[in-house]
Protein backbone atom coordinates (compact mmCIF):
# COMPACT_ATOMS: atom_id res chain seq x y z
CA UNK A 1 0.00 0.00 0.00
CA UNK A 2 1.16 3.47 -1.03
CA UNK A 3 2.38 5.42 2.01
CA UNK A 4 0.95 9.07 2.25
CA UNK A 5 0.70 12.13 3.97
CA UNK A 6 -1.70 15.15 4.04
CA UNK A 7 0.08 18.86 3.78
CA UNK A 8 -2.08 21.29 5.28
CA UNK A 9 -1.49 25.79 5.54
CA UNK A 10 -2.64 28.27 7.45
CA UNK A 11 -4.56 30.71 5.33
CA UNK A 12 -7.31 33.28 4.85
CA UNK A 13 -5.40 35.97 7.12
CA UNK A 14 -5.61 38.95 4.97
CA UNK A 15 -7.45 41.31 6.43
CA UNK A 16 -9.41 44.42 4.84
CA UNK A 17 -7.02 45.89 2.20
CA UNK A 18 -4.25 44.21 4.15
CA UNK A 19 -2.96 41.04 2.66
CA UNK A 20 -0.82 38.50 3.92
CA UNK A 21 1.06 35.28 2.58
CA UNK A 22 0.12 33.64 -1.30
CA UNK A 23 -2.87 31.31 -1.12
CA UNK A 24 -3.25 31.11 -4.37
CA UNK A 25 0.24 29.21 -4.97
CA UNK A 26 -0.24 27.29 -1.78
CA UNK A 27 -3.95 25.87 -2.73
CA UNK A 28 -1.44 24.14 -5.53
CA UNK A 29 0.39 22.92 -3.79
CA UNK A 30 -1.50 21.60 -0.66
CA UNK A 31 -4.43 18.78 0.30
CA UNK A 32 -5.87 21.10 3.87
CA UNK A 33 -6.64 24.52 4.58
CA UNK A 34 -6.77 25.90 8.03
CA UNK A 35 -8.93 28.97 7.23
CA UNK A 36 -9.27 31.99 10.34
CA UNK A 37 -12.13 32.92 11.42
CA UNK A 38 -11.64 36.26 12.26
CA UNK A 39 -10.11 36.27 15.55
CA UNK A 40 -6.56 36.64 15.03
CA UNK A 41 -6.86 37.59 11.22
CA UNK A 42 -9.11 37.33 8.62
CA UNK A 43 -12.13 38.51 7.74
CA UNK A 44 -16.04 37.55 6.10
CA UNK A 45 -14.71 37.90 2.87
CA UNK A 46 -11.65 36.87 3.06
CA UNK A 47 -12.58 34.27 4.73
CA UNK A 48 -15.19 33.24 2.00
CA UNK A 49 -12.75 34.16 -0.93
CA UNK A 50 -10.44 31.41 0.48
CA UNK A 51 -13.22 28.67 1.58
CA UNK A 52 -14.13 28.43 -2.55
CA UNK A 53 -10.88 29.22 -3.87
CA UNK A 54 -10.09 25.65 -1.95
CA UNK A 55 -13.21 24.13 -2.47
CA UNK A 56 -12.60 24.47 -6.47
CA UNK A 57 -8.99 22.93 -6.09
CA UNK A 58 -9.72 20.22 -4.27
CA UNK A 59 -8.46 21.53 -0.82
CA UNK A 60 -10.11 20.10 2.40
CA UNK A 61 -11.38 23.39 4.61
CA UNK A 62 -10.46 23.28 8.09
CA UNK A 63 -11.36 26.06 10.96
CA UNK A 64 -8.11 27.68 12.58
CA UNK A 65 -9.46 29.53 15.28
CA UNK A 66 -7.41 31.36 18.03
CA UNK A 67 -7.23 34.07 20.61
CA UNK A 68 -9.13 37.32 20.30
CA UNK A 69 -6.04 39.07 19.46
CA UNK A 70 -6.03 40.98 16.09
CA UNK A 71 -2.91 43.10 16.48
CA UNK A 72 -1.09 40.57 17.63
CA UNK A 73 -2.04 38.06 15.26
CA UNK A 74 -3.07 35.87 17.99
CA UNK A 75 0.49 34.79 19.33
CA UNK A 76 0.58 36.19 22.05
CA UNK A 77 -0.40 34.15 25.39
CA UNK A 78 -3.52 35.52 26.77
CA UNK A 79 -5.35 34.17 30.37
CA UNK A 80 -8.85 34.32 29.18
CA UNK A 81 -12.01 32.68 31.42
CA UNK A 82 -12.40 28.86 30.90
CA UNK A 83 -16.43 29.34 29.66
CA UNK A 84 -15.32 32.68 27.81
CA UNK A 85 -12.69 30.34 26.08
CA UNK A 86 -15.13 27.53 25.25
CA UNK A 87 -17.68 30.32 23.39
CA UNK A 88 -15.01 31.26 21.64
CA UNK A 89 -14.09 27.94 20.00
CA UNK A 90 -17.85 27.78 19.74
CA UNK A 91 -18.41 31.26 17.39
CA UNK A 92 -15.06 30.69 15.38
CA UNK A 93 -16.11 27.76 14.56
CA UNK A 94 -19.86 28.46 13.99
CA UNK A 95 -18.81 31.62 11.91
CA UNK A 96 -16.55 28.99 9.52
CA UNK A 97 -19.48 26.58 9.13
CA UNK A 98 -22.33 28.86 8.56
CA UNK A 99 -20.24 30.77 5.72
CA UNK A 100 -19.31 26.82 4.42
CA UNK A 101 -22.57 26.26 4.48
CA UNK A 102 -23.67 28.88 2.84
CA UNK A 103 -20.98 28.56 0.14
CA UNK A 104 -22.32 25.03 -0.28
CA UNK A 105 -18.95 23.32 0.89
CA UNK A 106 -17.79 21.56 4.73
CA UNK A 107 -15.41 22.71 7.01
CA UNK A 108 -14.08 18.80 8.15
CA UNK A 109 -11.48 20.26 10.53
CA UNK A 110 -10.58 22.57 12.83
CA UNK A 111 -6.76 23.19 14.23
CA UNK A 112 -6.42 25.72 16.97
CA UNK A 113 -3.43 28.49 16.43
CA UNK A 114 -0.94 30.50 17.40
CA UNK A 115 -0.67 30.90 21.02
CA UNK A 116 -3.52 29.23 21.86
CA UNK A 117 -2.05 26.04 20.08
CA UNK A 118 0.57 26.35 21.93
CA UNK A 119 -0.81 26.63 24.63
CA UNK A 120 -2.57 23.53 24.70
CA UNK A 121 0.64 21.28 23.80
CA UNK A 122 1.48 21.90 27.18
CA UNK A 123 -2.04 21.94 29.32
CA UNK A 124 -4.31 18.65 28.41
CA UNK A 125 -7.19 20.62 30.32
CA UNK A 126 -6.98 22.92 28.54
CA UNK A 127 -6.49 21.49 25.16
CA UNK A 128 -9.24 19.67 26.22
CA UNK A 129 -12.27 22.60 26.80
CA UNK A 130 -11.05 23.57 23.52
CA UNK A 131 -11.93 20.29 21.85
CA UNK A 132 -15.14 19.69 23.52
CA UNK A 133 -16.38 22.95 22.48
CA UNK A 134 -15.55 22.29 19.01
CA UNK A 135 -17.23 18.76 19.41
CA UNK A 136 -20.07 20.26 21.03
CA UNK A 137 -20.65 22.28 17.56
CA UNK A 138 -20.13 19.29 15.22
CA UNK A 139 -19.78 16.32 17.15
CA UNK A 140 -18.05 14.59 13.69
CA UNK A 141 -15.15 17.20 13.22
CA UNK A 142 -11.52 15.77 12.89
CA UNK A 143 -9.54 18.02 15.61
CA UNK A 144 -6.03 18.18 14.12
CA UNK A 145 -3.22 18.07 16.51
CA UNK A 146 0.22 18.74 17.49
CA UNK A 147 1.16 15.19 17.68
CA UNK A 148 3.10 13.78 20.58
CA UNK A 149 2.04 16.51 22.95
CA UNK A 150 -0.98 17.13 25.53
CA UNK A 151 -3.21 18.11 22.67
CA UNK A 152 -2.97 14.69 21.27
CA UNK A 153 -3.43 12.99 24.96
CA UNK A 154 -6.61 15.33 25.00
CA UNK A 155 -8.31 13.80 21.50
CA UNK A 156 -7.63 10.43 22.49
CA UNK A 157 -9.15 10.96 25.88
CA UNK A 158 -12.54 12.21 23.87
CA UNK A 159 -12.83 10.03 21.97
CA UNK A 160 -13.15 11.85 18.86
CA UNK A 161 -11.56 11.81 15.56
CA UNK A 162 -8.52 13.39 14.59
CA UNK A 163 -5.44 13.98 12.59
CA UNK A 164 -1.65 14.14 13.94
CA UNK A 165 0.51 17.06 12.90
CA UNK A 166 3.93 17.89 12.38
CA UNK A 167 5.35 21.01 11.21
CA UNK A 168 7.88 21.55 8.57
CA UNK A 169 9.39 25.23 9.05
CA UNK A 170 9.50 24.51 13.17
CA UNK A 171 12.59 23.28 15.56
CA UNK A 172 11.37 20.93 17.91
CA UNK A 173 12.19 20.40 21.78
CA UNK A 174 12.86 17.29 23.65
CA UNK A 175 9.36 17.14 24.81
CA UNK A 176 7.75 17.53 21.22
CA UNK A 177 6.86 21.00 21.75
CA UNK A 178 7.76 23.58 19.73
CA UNK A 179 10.75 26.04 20.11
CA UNK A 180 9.77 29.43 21.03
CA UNK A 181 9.91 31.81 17.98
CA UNK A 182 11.87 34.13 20.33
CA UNK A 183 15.13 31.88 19.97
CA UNK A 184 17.18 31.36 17.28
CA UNK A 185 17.13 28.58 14.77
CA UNK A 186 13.22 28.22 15.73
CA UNK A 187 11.98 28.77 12.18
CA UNK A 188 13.62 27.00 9.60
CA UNK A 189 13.90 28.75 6.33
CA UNK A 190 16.22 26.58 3.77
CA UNK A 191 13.99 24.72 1.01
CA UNK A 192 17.35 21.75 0.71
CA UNK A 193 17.00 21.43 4.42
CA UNK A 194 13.33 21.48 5.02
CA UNK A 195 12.51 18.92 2.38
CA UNK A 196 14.51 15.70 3.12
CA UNK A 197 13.58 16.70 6.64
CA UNK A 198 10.10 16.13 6.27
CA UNK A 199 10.68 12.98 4.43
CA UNK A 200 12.72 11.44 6.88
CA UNK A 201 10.41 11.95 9.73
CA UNK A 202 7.71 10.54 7.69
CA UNK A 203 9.61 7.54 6.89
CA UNK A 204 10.89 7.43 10.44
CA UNK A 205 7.16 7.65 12.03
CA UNK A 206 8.88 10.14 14.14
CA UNK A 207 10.10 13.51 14.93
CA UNK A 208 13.24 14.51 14.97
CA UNK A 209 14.09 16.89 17.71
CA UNK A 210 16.81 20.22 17.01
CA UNK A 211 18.93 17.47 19.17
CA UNK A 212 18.50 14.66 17.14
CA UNK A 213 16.23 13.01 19.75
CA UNK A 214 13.79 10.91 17.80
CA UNK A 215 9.85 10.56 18.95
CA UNK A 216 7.45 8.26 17.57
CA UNK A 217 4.61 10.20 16.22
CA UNK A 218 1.10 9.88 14.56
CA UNK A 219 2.14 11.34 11.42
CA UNK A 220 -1.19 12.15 9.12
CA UNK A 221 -0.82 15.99 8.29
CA UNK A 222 2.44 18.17 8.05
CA UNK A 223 2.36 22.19 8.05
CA UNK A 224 3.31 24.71 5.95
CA UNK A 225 3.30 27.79 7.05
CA UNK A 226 1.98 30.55 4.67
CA UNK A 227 2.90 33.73 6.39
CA UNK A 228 7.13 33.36 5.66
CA UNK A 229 9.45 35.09 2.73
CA UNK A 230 9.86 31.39 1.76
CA UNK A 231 6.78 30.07 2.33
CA UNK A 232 5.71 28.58 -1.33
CA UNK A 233 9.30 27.51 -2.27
CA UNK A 234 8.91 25.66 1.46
CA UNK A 235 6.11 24.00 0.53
CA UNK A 236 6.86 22.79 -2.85
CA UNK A 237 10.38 21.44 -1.83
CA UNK A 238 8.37 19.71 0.88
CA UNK A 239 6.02 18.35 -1.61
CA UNK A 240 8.47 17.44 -4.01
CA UNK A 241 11.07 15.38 -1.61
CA UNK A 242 7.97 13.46 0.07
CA UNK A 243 6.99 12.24 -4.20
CA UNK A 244 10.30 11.42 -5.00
CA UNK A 245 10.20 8.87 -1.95
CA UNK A 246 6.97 7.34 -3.00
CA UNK A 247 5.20 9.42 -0.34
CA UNK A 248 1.24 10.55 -1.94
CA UNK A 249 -0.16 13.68 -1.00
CA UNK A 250 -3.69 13.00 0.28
CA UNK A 251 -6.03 14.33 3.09
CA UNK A 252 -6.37 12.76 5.84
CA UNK A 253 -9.37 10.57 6.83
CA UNK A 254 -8.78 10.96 10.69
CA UNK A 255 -8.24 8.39 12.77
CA UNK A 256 -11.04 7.27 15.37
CA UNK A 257 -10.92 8.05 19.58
CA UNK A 258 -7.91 6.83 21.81
C-alpha cells in the first residue's frame, strides 16, 4: 500500500485591504486549509474568498481559530475565562461553518493556532475545553493536533476523531513541543533542508528533535506555514522530496478516539 501524507497551511489571514502570505500558490500545492475565522486575522470575505478558492482545487477546509487578538495576530499568550474560552471555540467555529454552508462546501477540521495552540501542547485541560467545544458544535469534526504533545493525549481521551501534525518550518524540543519563535534557529527557512527533513520523519514515524532526539509520532498531516518570505518555495520542496520517496499527497481521513 502506497504510504501518504496530508500537507495542510494556514490561510485566509488577509485582512481588509491588508494582505498577507500567497494562497493562491499554496492551494497548488497543498491537500488542507486551516482557514481563520476572524479572531486573530481574517475577515467575512476573506474568509469566503479562500473557503471556494479551496473548495474548487480540491483543498479540504479546516477552521483555525485562536485568541481574540487581532494586532497581535493571535500569538501572544492571553489568560482568558475557561467558559469565555469555550464560546469562543464555539463562534469561530460556527462563523466557519455557517459561511461553508452557505458557500455550499464543509469545514471537516478545525486546528487551533498561534498561542492558543501552543498553549494547549502543554495543558491537556486545557487542550481539552477547547476540543469539547468544538465537538459540542459538530460532534463529527476531525480536531487536528500537534502530535506527541498534551493536545494529542486530550483527543484520544474524547474520543473523537482526529489527525496528527507535524510542522515543517519549526525546531522541535525534547518534549515535542515547539521552540519558542523568540530563539534562534526556531523557524527554519532553507527549502534543501526542510525537504529531506520532512521525508525522513515521515519515513521514520517520528520527529526529529533540534537534538537529534527521535519521537514516535502519529504522522497524518504536516504544516506549511503561509505567512514566511519562503513560504511557497517551502512548501513545494516539501512536496516534491515526500513524491520522489513514494510518499502521496492525500487528506487525511482521521483516525477514530484513543
Amino acid at each position: 500500500m502506497t504510504r501518504s501524507v496530508d500537507l495542510n497551511a494556514d490561510m485566509g489571514e488577509s485582512f481588509g485591504a491588508w494582505a498577507l502570505g500567497d494562497d493562491a500558490a499554496l492551494l497548488e500545492v497543498i491537500s488542507s486549509a486551516n482557514i481563520a475565522c476572524g479572531f486573530h486575522a481574517g475577515d467575512p470575505d476573506v474568509m469566503a474568498g479562500t473557503m471556494r478558492a479551496a473548495a474548487s482545487g480540491g483543498v479540504g477546509i479546516g477552521a483555525h481559530p485562536g485568541f481574540d487578538d487581532l494586532q497581535g495576530f493571535g500569538r501572544r499568550r492571553m489568560q482568558v475565562p475557561r467558559e469565555t474560552l469555550e464560546n469562543m471555540i464555539r463562534y469561530q467555529l460556527g462563523a466557519a461553518k455557517g459561511m461553508a454552508q452557505a458557500l455550499g462546501v464543509k469545514v471537516r477540521h478545525l486546528k487551533l493556532h498561534g498561542a492558543l495552540a501552543n498553549m494547549a501542547s502543554e495543558d491537556e485541560e486545557l487542550a481539552r475545553a477547547c476540543y469539547a467545544a468544538a465537538l459540542s458544535v459538530d460532534p463529527e469534526i476531525i480536531v487536528m493536533v500537534l502530535t506527541a504533545t498534551a493536545q494529542e493525549r486530550a483527543v484520544r481521551e474524547l474520543g473523537c476523531r482526529w489527525a496528527g501534525e507535524i510542522f515543517a518550518d519549526r525546531a522541535y524540543n525534547d518534549d515535542g513541543t515547539l521552540v519558542d519563535r523568540s530563539k534562534p534557529g526556531a523557524v527554519l527557512h532553507d527549502p534543501e533542508v526542510v525537504g529531506p527533513r520532512m521525508r525522513q520523519m515521515v519515513e521514520e514515524g517520528a520527529i526529529i528533535t533540534a537534538s537529534g532526539k527521535r519521537i514516535p509520532a502519529a504522522i497524518d498531516t504536516i504544516c506549511l506555514h503561509g505567512d514566511t518570505s519562503t513560504a511557497v518555495a517551502l512548501s513545494r520542496a516539501v512536496r516534491a522530496s515526500l513524491e520522489q520517496g513514494g510518499i502521496a499527497i492525500r487528506q487525511f481521513a482521521g483516525r477514530e478516539g484513543g
